[in-house]
N, C-alpha and C. Protein backbone atom coordinates (compact mmCIF):
# COMPACT_ATOMS: atom_id res chain seq x y z
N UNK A 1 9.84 -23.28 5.93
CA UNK A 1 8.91 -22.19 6.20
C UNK A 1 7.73 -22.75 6.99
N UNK A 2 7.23 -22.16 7.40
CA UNK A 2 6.12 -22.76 8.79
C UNK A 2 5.12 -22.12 8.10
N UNK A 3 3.83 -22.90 8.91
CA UNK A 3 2.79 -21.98 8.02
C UNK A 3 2.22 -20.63 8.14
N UNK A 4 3.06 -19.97 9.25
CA UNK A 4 2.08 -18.51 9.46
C UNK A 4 3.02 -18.01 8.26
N UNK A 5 4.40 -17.90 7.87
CA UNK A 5 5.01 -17.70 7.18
C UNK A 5 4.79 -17.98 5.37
N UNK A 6 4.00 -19.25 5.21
CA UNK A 6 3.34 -19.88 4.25
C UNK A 6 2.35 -18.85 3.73
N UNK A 7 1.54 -18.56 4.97
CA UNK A 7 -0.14 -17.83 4.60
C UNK A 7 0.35 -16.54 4.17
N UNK A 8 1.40 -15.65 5.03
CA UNK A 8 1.73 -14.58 4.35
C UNK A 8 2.00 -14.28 3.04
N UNK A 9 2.92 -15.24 2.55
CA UNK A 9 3.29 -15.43 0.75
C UNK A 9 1.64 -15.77 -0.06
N UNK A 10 1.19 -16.07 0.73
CA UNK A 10 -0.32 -16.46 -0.60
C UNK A 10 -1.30 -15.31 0.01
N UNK A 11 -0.99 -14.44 0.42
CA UNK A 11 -2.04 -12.97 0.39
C UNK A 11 -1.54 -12.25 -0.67
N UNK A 12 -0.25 -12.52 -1.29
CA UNK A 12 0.27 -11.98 -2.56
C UNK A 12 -0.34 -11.84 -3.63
N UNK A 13 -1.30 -13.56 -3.59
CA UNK A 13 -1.62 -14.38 -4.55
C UNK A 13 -2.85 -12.86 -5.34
N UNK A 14 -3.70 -12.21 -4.59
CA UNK A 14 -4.53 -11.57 -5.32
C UNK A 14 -3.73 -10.49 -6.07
N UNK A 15 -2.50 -10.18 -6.54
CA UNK A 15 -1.97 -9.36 -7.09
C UNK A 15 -1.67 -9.99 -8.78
N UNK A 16 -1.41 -11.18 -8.69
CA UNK A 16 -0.73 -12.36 -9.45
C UNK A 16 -2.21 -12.12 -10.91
N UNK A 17 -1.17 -11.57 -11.87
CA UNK A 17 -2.13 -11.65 -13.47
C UNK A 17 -1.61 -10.21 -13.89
N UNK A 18 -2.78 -10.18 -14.50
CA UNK A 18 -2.22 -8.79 -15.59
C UNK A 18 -3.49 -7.69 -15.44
N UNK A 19 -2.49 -5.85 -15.14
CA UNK A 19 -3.89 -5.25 -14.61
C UNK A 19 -3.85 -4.43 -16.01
N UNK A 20 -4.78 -3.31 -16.18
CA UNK A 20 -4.49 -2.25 -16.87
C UNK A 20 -4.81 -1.55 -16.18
N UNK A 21 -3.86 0.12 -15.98
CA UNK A 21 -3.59 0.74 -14.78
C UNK A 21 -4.07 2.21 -15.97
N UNK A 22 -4.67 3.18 -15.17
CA UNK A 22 -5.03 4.25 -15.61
C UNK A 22 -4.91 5.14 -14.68
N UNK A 23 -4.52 6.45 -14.71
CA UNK A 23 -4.46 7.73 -13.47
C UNK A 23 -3.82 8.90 -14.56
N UNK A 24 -3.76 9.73 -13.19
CA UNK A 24 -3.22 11.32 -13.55
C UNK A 24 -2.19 11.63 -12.58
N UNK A 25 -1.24 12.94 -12.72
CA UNK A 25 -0.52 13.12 -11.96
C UNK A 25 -1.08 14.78 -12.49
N UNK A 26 -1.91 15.38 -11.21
CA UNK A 26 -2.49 16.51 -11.48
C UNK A 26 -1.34 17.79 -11.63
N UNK A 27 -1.99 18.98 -11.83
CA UNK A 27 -1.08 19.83 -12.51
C UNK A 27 -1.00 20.47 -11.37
N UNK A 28 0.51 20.99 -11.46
CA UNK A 28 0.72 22.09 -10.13
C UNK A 28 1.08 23.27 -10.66
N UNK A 29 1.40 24.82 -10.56
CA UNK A 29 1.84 25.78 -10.79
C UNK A 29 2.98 25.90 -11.97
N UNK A 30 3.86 24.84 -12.00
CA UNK A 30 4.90 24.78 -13.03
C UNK A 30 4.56 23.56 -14.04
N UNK A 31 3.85 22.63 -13.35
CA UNK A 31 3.83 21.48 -14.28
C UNK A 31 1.97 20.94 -14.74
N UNK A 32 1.83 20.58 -16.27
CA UNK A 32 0.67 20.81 -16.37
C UNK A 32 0.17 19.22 -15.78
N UNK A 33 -1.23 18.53 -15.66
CA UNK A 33 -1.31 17.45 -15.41
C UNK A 33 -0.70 16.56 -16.71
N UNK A 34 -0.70 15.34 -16.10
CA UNK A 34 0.12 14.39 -17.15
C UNK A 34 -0.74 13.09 -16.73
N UNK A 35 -1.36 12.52 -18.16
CA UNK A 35 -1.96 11.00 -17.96
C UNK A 35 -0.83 9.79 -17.93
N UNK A 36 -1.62 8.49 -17.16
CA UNK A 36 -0.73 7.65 -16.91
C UNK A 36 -1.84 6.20 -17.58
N UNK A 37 -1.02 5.96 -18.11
CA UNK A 37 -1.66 4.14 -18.74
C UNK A 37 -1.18 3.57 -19.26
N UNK A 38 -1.15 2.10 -18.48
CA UNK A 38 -0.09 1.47 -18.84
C UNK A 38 -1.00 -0.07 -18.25
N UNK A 39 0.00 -1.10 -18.45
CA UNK A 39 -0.43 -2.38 -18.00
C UNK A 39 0.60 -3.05 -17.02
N UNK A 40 0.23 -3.27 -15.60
CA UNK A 40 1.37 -4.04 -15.14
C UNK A 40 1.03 -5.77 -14.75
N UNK A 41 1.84 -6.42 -14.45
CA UNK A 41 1.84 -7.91 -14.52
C UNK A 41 2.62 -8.18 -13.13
N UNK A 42 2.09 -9.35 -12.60
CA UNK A 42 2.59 -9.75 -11.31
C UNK A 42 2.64 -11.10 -12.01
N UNK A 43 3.90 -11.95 -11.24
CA UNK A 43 3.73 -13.70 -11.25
C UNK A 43 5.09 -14.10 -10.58
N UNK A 44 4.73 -15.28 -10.10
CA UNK A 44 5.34 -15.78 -9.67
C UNK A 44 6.82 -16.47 -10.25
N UNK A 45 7.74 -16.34 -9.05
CA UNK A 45 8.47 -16.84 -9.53
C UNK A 45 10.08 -17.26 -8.53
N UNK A 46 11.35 -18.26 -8.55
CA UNK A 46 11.75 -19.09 -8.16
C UNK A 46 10.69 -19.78 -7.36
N UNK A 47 10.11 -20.83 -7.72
CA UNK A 47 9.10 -21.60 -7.23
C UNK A 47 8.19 -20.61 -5.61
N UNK A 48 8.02 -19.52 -5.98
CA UNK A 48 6.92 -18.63 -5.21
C UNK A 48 7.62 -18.26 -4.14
N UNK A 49 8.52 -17.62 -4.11
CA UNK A 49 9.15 -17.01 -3.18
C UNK A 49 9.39 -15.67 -3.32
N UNK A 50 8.67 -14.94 -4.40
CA UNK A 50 9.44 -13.94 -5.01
C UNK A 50 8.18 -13.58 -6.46
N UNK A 51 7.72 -12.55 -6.37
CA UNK A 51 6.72 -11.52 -7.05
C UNK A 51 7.75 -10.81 -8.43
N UNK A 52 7.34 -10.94 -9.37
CA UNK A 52 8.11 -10.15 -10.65
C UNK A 52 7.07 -9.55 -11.10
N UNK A 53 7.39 -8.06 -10.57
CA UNK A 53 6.53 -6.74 -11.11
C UNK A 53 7.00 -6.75 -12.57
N UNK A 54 6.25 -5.94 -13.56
CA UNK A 54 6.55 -5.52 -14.68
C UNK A 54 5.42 -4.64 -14.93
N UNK A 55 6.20 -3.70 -15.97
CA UNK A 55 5.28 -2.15 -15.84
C UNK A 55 5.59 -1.69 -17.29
N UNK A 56 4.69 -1.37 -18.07
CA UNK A 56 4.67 -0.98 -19.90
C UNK A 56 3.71 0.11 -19.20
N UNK A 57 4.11 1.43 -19.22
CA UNK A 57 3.30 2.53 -19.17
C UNK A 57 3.69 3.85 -19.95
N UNK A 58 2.63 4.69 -20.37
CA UNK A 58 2.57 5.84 -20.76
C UNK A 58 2.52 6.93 -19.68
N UNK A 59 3.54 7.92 -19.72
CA UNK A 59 3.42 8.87 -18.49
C UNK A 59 3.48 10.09 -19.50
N UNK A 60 2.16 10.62 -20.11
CA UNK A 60 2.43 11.43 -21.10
C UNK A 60 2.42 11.26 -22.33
N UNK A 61 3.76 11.83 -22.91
CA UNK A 61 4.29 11.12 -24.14
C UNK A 61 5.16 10.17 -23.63
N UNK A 62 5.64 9.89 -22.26
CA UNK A 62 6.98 9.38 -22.07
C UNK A 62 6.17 8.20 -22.00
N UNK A 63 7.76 6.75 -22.67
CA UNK A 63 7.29 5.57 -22.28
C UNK A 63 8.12 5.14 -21.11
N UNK A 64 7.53 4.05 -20.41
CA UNK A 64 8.46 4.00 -19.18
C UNK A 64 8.11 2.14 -18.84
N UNK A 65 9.13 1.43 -19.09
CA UNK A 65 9.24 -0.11 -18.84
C UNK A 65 10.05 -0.43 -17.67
N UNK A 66 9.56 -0.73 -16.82
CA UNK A 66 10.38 -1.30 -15.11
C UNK A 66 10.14 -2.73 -15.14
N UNK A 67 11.03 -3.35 -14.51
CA UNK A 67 11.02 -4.81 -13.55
C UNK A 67 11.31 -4.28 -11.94
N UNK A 68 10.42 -5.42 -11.29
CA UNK A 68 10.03 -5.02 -9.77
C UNK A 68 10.80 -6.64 -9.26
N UNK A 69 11.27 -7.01 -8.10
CA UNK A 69 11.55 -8.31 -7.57
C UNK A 69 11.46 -8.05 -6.59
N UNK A 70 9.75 -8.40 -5.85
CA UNK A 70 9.51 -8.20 -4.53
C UNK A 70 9.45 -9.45 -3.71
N UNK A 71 10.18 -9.76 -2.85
CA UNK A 71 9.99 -10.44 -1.73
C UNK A 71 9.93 -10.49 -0.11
């Protein structure tokens, strides 16, 4: 990897830890608004080539757990 290629992978770097995420998904004509909170986590991983989202959220009553593998 060369380094313009290098610098791109470490602008990632400010995503990398653990957030707690709060919002709404406002109400439309059929559907009422619905709260969202949850915590997601970024980190690294095969030696930094590769971002592992993870997502523990409340959409409502609903619970909702994802894995992300962004590269």
């Amino acid at each position: 990897m060369d380094k313009k290629d290098e610098h791109a992978y470490h602008q990632l770097n400010k995503f990398v830890g653990t957030w707690n995420t709060e919002g709404l998904i406002r109400s439309s004509d059929n559907n009422p608004e619905i709260k969202i909170k949850g915590i997601d986590s970024y980190k690294w991983i095969t030696d930094g080539f590769f971002l592992l989202h993870t997502v523990d959220v409340m959409m409502g009553a609903e619970n909702s757990k994802t894995h992300k593998i962004m590269g």
